[in-house]
N, C-alpha and C. Protein backbone atom coordinates (compact mmCIF):
# COMPACT_ATOMS: atom_id res chain seq x y z
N UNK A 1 25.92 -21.30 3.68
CA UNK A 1 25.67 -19.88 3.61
C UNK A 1 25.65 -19.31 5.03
N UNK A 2 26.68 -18.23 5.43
CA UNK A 2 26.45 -17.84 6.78
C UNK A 2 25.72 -16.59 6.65
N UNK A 3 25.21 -16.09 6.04
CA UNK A 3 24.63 -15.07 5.75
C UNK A 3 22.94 -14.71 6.30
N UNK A 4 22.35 -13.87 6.85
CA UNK A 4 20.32 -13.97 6.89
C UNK A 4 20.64 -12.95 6.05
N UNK A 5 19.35 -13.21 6.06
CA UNK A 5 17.89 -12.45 5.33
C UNK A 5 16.87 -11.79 5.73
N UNK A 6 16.77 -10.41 5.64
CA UNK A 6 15.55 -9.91 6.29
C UNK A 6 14.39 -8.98 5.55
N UNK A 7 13.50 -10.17 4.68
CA UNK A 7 13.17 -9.18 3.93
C UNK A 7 11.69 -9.42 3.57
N UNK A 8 10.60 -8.53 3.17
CA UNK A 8 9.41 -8.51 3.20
C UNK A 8 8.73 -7.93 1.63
N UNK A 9 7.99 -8.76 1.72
CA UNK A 9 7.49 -7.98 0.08
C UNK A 9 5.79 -8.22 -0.06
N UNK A 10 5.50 -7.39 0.32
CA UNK A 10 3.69 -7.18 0.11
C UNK A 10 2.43 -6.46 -0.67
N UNK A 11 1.73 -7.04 -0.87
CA UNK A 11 1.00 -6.40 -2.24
C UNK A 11 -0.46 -6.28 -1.70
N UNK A 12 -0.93 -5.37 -1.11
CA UNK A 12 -2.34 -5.01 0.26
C UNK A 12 -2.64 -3.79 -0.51
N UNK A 13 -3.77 -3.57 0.52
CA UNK A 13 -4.61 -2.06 0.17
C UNK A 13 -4.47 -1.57 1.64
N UNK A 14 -4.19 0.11 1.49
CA UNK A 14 -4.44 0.71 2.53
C UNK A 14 -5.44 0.87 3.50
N UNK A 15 -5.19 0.61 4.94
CA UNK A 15 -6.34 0.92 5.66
C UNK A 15 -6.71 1.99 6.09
N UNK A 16 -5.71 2.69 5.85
CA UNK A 16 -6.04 4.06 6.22
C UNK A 16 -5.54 5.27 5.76
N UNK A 17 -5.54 6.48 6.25
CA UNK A 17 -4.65 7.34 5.36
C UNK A 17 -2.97 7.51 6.21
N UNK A 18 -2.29 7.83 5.47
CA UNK A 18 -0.95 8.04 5.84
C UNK A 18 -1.01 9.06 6.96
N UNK A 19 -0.27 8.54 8.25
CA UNK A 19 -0.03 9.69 9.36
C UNK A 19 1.82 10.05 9.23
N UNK A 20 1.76 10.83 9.51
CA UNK A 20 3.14 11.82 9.55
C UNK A 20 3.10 12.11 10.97
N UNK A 21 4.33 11.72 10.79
CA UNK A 21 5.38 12.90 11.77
C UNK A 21 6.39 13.36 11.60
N UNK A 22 6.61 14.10 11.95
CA UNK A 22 7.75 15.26 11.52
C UNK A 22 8.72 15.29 12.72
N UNK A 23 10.10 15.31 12.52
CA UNK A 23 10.66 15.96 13.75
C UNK A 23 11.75 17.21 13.66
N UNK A 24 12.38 17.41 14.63
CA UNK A 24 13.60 18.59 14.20
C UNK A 24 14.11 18.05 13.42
N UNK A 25 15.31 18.72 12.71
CA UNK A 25 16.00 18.46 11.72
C UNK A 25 15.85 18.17 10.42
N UNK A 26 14.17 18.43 10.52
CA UNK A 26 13.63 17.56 8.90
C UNK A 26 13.30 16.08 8.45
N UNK A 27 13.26 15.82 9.80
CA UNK A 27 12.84 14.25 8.84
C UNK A 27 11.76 13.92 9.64
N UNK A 28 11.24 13.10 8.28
CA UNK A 28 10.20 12.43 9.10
C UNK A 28 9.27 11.07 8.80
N UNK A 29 8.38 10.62 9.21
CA UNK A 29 8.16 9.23 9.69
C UNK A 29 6.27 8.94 9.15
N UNK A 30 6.03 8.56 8.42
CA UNK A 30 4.87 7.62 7.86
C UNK A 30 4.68 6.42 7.82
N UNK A 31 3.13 6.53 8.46
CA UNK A 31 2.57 5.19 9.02
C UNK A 31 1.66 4.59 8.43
N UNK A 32 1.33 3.78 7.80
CA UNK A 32 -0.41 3.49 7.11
C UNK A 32 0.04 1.66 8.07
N UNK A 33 -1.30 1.29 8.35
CA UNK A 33 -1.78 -0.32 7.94
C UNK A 33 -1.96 -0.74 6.48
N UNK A 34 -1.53 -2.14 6.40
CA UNK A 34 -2.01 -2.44 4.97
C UNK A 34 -2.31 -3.81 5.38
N UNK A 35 -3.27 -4.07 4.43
CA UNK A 35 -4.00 -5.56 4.29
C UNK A 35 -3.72 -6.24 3.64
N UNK A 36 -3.78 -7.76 3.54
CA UNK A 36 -3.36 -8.74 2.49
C UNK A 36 -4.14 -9.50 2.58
N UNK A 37 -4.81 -10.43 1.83
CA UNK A 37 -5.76 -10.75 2.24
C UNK A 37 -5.75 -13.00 0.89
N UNK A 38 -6.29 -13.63 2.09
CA UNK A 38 -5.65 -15.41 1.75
C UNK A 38 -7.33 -15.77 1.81
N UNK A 39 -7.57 -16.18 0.62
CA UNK A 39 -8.66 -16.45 0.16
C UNK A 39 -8.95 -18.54 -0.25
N UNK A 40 -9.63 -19.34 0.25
CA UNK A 40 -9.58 -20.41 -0.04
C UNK A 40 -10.99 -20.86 0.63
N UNK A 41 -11.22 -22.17 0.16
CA UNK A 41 -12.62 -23.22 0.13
C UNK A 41 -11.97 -24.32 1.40
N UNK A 42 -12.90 -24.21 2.19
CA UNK A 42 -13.32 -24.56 3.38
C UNK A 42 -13.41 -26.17 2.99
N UNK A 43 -12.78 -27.20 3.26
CA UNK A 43 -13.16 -28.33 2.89
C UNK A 43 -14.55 -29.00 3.96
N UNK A 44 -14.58 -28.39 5.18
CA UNK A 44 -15.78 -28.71 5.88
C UNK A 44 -16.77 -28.41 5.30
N UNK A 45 -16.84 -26.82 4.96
CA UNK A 45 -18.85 -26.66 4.39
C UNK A 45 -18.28 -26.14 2.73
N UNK A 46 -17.11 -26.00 2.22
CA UNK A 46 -17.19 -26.06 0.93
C UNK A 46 -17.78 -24.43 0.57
N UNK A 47 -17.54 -23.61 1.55
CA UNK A 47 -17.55 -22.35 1.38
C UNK A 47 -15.87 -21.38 1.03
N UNK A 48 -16.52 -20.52 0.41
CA UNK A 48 -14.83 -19.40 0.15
C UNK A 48 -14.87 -18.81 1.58
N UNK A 49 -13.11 -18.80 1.90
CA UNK A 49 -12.60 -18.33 3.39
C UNK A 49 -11.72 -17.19 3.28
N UNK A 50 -12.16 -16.00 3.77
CA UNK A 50 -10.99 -15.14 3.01
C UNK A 50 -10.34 -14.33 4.74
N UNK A 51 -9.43 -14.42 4.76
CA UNK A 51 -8.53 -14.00 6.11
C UNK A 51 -7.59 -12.83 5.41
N UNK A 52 -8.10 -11.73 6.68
CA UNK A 52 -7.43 -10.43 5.98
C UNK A 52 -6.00 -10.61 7.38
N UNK A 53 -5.13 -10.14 6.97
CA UNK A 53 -3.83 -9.66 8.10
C UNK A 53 -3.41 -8.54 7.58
N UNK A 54 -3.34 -7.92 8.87
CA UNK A 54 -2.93 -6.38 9.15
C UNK A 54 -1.51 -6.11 9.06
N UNK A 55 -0.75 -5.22 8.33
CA UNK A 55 0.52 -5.28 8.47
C UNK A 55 0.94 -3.62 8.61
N UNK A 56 1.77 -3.22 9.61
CA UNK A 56 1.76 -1.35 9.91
C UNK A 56 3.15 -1.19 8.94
N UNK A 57 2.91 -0.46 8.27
CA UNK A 57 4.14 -0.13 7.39
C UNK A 57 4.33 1.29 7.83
N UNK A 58 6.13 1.09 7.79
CA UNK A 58 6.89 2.92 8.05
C UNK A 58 8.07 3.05 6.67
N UNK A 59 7.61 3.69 6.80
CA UNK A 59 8.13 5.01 5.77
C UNK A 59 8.88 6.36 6.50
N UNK A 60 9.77 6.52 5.93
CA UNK A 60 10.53 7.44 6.21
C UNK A 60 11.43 8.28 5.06
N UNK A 61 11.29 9.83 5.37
CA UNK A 61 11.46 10.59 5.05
C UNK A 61 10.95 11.41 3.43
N UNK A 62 11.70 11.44 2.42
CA UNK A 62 11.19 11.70 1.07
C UNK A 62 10.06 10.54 0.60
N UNK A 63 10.31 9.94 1.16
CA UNK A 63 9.28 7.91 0.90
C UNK A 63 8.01 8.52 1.74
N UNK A 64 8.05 8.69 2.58
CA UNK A 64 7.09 9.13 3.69
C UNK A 64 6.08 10.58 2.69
N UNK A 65 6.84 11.18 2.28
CA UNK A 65 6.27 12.23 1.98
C UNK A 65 5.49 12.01 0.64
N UNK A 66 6.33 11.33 -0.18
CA UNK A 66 5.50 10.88 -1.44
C UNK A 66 4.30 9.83 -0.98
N UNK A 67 4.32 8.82 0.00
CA UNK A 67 2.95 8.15 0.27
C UNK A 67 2.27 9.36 0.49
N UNK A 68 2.53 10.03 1.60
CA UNK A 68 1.13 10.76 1.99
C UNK A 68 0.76 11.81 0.98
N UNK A 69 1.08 12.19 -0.12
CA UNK A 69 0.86 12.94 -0.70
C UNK A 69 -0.48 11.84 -1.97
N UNK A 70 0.47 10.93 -2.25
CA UNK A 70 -0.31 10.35 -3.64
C UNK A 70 -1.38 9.03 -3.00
N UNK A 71 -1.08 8.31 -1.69
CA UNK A 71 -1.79 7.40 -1.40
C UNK A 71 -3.08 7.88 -0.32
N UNK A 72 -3.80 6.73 -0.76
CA UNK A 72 -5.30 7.35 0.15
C UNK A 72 -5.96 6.16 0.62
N UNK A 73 -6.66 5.76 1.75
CA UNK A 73 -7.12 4.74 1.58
C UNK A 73 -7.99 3.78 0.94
N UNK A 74 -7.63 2.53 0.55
CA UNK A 74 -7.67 2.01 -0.11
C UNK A 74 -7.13 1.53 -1.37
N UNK A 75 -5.99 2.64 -1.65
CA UNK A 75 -5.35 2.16 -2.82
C UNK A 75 -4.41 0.96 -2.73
N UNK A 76 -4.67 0.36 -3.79
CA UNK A 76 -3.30 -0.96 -3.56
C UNK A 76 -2.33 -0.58 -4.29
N UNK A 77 -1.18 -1.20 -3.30
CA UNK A 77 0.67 -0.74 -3.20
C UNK A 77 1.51 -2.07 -2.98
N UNK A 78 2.53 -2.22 -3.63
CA UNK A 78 3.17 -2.91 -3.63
C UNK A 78 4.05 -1.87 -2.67
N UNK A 79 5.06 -2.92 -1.37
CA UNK A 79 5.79 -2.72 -0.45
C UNK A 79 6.87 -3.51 -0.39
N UNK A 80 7.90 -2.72 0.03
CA UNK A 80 9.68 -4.03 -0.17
C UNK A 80 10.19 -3.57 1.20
N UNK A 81 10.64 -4.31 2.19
CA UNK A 81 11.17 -3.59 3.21
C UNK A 81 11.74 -4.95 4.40
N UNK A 82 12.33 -4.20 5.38
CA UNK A 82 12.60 -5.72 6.50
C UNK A 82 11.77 -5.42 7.57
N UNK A 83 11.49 -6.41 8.47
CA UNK A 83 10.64 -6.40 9.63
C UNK A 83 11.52 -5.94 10.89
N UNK A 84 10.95 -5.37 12.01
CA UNK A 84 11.73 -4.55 13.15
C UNK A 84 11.16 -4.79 14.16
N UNK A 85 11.09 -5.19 15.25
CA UNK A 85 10.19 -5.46 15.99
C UNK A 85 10.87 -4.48 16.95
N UNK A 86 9.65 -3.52 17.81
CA UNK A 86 10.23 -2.22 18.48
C UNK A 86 9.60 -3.08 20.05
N UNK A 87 9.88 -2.58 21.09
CA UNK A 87 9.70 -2.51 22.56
C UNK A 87 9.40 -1.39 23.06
N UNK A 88 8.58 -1.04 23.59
CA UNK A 88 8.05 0.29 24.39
C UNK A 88 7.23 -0.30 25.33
N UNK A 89 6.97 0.54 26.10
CA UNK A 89 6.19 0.49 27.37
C UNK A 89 5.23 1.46 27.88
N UNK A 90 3.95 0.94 27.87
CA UNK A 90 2.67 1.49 28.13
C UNK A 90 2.43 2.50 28.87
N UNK A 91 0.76 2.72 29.20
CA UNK A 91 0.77 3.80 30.43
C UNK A 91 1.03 3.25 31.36
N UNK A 92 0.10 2.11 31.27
CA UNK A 92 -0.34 1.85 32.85
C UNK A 92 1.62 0.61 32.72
N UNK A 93 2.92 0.95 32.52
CA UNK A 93 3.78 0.32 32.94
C UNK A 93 4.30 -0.92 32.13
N UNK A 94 3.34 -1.35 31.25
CA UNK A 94 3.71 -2.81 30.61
C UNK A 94 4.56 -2.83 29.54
N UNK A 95 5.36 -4.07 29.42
CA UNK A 95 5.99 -3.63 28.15
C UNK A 95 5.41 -4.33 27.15
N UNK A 96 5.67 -3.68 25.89
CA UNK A 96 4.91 -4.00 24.91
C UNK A 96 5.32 -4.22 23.67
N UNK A 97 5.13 -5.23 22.66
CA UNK A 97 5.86 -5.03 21.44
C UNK A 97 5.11 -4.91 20.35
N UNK A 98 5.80 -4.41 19.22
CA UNK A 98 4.86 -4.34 18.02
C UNK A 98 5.98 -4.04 16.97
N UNK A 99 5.55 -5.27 15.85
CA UNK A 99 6.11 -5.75 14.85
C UNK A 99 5.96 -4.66 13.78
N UNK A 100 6.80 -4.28 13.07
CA UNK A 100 6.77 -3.27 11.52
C UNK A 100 6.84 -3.65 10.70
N UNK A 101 7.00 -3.26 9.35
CA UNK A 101 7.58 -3.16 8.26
C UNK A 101 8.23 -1.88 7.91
N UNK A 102 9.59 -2.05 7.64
CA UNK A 102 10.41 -0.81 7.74
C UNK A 102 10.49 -0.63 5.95
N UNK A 103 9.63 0.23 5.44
CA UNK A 103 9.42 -0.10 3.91
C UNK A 103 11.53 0.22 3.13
N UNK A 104 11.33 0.26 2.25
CA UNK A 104 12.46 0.32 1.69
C UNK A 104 12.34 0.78 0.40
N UNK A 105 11.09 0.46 -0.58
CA UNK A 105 10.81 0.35 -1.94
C UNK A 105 9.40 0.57 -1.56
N UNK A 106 9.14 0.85 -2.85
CA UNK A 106 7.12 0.61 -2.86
C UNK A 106 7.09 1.21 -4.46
N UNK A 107 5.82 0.84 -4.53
CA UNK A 107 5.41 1.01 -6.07
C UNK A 107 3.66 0.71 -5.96
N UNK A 108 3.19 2.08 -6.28
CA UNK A 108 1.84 2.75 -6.05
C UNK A 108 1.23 1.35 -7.53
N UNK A 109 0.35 0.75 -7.47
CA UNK A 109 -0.24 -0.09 -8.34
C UNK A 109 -2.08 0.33 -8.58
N UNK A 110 -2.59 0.95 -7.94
CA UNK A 110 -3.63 1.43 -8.16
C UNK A 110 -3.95 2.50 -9.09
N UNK A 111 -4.59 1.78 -10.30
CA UNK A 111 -4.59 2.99 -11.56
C UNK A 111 -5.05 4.17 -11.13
N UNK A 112 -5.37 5.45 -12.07
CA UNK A 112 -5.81 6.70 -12.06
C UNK A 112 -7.01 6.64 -11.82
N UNK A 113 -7.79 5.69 -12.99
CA UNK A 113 -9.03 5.47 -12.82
C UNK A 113 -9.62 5.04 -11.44
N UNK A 114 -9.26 4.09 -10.72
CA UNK A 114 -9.48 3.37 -9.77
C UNK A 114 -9.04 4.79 -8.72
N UNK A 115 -8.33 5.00 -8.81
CA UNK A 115 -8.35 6.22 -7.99
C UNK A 115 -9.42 6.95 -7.81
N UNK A 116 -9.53 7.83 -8.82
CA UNK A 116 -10.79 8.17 -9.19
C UNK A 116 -11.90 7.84 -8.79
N UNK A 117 -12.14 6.38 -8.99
CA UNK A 117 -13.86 6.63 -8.58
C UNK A 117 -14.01 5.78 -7.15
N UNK A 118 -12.83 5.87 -6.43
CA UNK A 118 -12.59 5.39 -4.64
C UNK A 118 -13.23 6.82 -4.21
N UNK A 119 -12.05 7.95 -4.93
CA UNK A 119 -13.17 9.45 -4.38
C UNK A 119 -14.17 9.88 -4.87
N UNK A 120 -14.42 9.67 -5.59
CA UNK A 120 -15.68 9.91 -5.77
C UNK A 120 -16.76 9.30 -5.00
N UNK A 121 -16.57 7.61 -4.44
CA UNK A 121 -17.01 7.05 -4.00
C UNK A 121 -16.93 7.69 -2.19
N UNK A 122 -16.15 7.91 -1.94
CA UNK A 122 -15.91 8.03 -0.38
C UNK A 122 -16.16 10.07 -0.22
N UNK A 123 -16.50 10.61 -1.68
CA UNK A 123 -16.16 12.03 -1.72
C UNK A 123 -14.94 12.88 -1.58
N UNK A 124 -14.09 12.04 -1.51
CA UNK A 124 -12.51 12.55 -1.07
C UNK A 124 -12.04 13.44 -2.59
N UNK A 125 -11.66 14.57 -1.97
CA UNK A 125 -10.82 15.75 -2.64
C UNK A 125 -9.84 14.79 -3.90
N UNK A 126 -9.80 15.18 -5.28
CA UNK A 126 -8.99 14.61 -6.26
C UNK A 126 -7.72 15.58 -6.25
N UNK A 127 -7.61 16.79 -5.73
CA UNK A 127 -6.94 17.66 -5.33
C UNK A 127 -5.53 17.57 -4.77
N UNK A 128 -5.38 16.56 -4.20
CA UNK A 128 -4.04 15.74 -3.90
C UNK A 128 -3.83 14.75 -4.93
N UNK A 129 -4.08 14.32 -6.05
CA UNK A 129 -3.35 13.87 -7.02
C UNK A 129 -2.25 14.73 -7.67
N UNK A 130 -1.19 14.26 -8.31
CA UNK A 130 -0.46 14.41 -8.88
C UNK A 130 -0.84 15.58 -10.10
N UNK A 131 -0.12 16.12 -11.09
CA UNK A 131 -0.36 16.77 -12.31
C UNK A 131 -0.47 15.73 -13.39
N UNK A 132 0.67 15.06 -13.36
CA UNK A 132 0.86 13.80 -14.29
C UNK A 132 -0.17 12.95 -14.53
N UNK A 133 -0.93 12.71 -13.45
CA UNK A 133 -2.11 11.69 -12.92
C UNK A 133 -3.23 12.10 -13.73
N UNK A 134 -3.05 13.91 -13.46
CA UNK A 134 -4.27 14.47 -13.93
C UNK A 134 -4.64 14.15 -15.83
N UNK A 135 -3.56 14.59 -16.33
CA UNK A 135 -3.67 14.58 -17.66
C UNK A 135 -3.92 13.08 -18.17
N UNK A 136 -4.69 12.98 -19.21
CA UNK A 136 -5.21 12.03 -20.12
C UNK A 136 -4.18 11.77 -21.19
N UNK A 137 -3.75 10.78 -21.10
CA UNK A 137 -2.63 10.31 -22.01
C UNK A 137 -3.34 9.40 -23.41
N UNK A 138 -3.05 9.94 -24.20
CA UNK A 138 -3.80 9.85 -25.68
C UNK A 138 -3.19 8.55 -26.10
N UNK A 139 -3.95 7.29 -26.29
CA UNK A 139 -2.82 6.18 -26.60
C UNK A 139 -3.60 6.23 -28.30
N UNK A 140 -2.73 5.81 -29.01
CA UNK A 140 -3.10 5.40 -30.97
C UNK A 140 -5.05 4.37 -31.05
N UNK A 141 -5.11 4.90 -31.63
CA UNK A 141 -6.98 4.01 -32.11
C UNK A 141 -5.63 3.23 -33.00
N UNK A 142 -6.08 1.58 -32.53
CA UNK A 142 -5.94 0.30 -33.34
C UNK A 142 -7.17 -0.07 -33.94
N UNK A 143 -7.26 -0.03 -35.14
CA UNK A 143 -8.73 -0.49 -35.76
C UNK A 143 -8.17 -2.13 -35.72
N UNK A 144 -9.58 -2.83 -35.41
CA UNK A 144 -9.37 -4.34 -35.66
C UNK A 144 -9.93 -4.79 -37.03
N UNK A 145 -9.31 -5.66 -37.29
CA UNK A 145 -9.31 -6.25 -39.09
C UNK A 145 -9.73 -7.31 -38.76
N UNK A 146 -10.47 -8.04 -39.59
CA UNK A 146 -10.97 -9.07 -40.19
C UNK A 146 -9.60 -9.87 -40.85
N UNK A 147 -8.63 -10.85 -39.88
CA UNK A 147 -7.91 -12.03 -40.82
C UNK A 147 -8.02 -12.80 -40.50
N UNK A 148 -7.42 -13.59 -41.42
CA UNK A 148 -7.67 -15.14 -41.47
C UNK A 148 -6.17 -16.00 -40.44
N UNK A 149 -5.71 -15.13 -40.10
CA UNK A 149 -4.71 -15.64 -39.37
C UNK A 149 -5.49 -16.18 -37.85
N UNK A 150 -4.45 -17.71 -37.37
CA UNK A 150 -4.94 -18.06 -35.84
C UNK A 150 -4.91 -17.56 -35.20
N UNK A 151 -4.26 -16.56 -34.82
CA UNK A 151 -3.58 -15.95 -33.38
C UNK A 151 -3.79 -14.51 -33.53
């Protein structure tokens, strides 16, 4: 196969809220951190070990605009994208690098509910939800029966 691969797929909670930038011409650029987080038993003291890693995800343009509109921190998101590693250089002269995720896909996984009571919890405005979000979707009453069947 002469072919790479550059590709990333992560399932975290936001650390923060979505920053924007905007530039001429209309487009523009969204930033959140997201967390992932590797949970396991310590074979020394036989304690749970849980290691969070930070990952800066960008978003761009119509993508950009739908995070910052529907995501808030803390919600968990599934993310699809390749990694970029940028070069810039500091104040004081140094150069510096810092690794991305250049998203590509995403898919909001944090229910309505759970939404919900994050603001309520933190007091955050429900006001930036969606319309769709808002309404209560009526699912059928299944009455449960008494059979004699296994399963």
């Amino acid at each position: 196969m002469s072919g790479t691969l550059n590709k990333v797929m992560l399932i975290g909670h936001l650390g923060d809220e979505v920053k924007m930038h905007y530039f001429e011409g209309g487009g523009c650029v969204g930033r959140f951190p997201l967390a992932t987080n590797e949970t396991y038993i310590s074979k020394q003291t036989n304690e749970r070990v849980t290691n969070t890693e930070w990952h800066n995800i960008v978003v761009r343009n119509k993508g950009a605009e739908i995070c910052e509109k529907y995501l808030s921190k803390g919600d968990k998101v599934y993310v699809e994208g390749r990694l970029k590693t940028r070069k810039w250089t500091d104040d004081n002269g140094q150069e510096r690098y810092s690794t991305e995720i250049q998203c590509t896909d995403f898919t909001f996984l944090t229910t309505k509910k759970e939404s919900e009571s994050n603001a309520s919890n933190s007091n955050a405005s429900t006001a930036s939800k969606p319309e769709a979000e808002k309404q209560k979707v009526s699912e059928p009453q299944i009455e449960e029966e008494d059979d004699d069947l296994p399963f």
